[in-house]
Structure formats: structure tokens, C-alpha cells
Protein backbone atom coordinates (compact mmCIF):
# COMPACT_ATOMS: atom_id res chain seq x y z
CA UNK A 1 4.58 8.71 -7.34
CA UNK A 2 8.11 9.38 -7.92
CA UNK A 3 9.16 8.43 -12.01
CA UNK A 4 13.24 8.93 -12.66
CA UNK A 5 14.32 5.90 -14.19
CA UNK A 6 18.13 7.84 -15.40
CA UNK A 7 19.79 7.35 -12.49
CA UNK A 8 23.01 9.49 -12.05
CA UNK A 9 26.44 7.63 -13.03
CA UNK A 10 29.21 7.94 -11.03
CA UNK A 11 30.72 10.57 -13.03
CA UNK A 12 27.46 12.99 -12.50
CA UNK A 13 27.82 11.82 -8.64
CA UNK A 14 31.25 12.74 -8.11
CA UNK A 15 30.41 16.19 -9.79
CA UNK A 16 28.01 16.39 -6.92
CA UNK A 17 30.36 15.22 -4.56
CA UNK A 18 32.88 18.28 -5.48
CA UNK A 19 30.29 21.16 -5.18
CA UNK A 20 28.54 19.55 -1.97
CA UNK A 21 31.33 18.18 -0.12
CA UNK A 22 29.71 17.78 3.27
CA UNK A 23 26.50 16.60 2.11
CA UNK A 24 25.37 12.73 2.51
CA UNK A 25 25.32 11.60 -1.32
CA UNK A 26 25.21 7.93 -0.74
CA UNK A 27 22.32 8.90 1.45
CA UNK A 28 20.81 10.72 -0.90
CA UNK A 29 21.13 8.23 -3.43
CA UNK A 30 19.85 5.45 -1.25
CA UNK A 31 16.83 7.69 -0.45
CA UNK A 32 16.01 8.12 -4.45
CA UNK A 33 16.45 4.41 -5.11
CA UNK A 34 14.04 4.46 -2.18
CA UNK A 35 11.29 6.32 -3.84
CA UNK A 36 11.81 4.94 -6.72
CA UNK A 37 11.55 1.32 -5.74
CA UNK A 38 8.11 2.05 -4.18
CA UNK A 39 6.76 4.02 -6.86
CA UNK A 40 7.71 1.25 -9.16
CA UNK A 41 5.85 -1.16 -6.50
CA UNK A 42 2.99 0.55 -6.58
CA UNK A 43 2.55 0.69 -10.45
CA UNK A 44 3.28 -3.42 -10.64
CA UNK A 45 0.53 -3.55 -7.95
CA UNK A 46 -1.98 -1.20 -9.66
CA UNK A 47 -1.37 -3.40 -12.68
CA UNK A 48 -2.69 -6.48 -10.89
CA UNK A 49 -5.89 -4.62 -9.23
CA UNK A 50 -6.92 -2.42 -12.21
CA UNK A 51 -7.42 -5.97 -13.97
CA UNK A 52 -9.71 -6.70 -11.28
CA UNK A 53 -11.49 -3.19 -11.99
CA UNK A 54 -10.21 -2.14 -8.16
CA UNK A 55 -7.74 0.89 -7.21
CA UNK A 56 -4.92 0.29 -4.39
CA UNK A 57 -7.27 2.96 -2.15
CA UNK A 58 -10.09 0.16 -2.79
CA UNK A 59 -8.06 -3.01 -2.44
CA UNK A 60 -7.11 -1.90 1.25
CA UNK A 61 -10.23 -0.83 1.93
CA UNK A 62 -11.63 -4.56 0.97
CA UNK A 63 -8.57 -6.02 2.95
CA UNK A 64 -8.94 -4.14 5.97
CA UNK A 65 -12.37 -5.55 6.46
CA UNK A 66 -11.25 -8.99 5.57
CA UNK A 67 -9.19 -9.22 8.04
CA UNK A 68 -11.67 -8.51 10.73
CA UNK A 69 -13.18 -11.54 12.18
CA UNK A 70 -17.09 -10.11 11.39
CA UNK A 71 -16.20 -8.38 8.30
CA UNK A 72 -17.05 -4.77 8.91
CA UNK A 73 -16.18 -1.54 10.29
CA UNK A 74 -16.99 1.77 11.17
CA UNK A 75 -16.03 4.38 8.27
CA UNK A 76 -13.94 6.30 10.69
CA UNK A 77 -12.13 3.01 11.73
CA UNK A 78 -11.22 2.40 7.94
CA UNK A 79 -10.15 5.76 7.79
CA UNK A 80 -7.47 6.20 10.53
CA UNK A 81 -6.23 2.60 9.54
CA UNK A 82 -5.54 3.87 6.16
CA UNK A 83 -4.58 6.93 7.05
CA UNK A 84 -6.99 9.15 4.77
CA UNK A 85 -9.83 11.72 5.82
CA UNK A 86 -12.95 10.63 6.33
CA UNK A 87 -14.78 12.14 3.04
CA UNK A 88 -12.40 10.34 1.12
CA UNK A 89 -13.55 7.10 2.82
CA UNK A 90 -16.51 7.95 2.22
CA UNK A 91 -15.56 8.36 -1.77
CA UNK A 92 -14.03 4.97 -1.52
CA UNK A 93 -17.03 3.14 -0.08
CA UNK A 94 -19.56 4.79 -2.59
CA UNK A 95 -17.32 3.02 -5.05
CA UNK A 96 -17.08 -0.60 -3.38
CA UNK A 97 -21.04 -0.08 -3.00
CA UNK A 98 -21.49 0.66 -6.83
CA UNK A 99 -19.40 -2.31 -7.17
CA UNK A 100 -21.39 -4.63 -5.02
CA UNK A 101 -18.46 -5.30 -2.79
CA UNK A 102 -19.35 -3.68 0.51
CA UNK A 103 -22.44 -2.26 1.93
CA UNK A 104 -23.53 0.25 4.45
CA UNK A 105 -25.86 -1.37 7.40
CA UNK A 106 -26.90 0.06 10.68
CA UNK A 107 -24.96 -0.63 13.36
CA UNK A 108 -26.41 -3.23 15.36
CA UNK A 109 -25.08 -2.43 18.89
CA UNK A 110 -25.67 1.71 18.23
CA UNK A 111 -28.14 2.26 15.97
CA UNK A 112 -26.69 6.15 15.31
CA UNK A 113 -23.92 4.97 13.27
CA UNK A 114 -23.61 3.05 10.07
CA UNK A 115 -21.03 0.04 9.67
CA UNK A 116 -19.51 -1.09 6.30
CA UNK A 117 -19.94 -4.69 5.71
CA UNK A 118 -18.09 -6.59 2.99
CA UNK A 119 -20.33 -9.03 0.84
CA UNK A 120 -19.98 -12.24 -0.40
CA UNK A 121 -18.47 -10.95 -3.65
CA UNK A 122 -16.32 -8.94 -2.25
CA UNK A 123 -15.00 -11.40 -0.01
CA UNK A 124 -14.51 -13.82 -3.20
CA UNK A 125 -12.87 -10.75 -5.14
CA UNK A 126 -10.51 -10.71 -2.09
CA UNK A 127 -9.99 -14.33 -2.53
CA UNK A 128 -9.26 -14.00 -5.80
CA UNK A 129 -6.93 -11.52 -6.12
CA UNK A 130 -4.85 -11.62 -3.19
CA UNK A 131 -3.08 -14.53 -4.44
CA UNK A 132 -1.86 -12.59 -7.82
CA UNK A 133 -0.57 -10.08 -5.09
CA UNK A 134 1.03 -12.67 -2.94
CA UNK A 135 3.01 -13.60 -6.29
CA UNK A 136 3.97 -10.29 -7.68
CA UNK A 137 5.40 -9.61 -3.91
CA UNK A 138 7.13 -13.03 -4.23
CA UNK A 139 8.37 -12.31 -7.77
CA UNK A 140 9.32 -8.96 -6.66
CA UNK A 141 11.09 -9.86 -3.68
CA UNK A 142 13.02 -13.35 -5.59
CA UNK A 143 16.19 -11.93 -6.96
CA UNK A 144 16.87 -11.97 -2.89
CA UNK A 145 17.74 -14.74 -0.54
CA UNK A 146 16.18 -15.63 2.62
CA UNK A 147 19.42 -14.24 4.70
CA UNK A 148 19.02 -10.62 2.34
CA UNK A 149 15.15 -10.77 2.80
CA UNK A 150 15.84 -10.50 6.28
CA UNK A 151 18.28 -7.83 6.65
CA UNK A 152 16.26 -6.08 4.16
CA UNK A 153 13.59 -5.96 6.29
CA UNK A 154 16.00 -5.41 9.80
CA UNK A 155 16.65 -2.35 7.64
CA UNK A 156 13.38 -1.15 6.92
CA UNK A 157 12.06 -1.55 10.14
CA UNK A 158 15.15 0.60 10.97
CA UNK A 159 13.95 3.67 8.96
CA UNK A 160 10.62 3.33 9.20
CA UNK A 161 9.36 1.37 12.39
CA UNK A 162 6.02 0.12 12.50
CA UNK A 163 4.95 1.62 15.74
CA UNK A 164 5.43 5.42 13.76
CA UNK A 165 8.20 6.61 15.90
């Protein structure tokens, strides 16, 4: 998380400007406003889930089974999608279990491993929720127009592709 909500003026930036004269301020003040505006993201979207007693770490773990057509997954799959280690999957499952919204099952075409299936209550808790996230994303987002969402996004993609390049 990244918390700075006194932004320099221009004064304190042109001060900047005069003892780093070859360095990229704008740049560096686009990349603050950067971190800042997903920090304050993430807070506005913890808001919504801790209501629903769930963490963001949780949430995806709920919506990447979801979105599977049979509702489950290897541990190890939820892990590289989410790009954590697999002990702190495993933290994150132990959790959804105690909450009754996954469980762990034997996988049916390898008996060795263990799949995590989401339940009926967690499927309704996914129901349930991801509209309030759908419309804090939408409220987020409105002060922009369909032309600026766009660019917006052209310029994301930009600096961060989805591929990971």
C-alpha cells in the first residue's frame, strides 16, 4: 500500500526541477499518482469485501474458481494465477474452508492430489458481492467518458501489458 495523500504543488516541483534537472519529474509524478490511485483502489475494494467478512487474497481466490466451468482447481493452479506461493494458498483455503466457502476433495481423475471445490455458499457469496464490486468499479471509473475510459485503458495496457512483457 502506498498512503501520501499531500501531493507536491508546483512550487515544491519546480524546486525539484532545479536540483534534478535531467530527471523525468512529470514521470515521476505520474508514477506516484499511479501508486496512489491503486492503493486508494484497493482500500475502496477492501471496504466492500470486509463487509462480506472476505479479504481481497480471498475474494480472488473465490473468483478464480468461479470462473471455471466445474468450479475447482488444483492449489498450485490458484497459486500461479494469483501469483502467491503455495503455503500462502494454502493459508487462504484453510480460511475459505473455515468459512464454508470452498472445500478440499480428492481429485477424481488422480487420486494423489487434492482439488479445491467452491460450494454452494460460496458460489452465492460470489453472487452476491460481485455486483457491489461491479458498482464501486463503475462509480470509480464515472467521472470518465467512454472516449477517456478507453484511452485510459490504451494507456495501461501500454505500461503494463497483460501478456507480462
Amino acid at each position: 500500500m502506498f498512503f501520501l495523500k499531500d501531493f507536491p504543488d508546483e512550487e515544491m516541483v519546480d524546486r525539484l526541477r532545479a536540483v534534478l534537472p535531467h530527471a523525468d519529474i512529470n514521470g515521476v509524478q505520474i508514477f506516484v499518482r499511479l501508486l496512489a490511485l491503486g492503493s486508494e483502489c484497493l482500500l475502496r475494494l477492501d471496504r466492500v469485501l470486509e463487509a462480506h467478512g472476505l479479504s481481497h487474497s480471498r475474494w480472488i481466490v473465490l473468483m478464480l474458481l468461479r470462473r471455471r466451468e466445474v468450479w475447482q482447481a488444483l492449489p498450485s493452479e490458484l497459486a500461479r494465477e494469483q501469483g502467491i506461493t503455495r503455503a500462502t494458498m494454502s493459508g487462504l483455503i484453510r480460511g475459505l474452508e473455515g468459512q464454508g466457502l470452498v472445500i478440499r476433495q480428492p481429485d477424481e481423475d488422480d487420486r494423489r492430489q487434492t482439488v479445491v471445490v467452491l460450494t454452494g455458499k460460496g458460489a452465492a457469496l460470489v453472487e452476491r458481492v460481485l455486483p457491489e464490486c461491479l458498482g464501486l468499479m463503475e462509480r470509480t471509473l464515472s467521472p470518465l467518458d467512454g472516449a477517456e475510459k478507453g484511452e485510459f485503458k490504451r494507456l495501461i495496457e501500454k505500461l503494463f501489458p497483460l501478456d507480462g512483457a
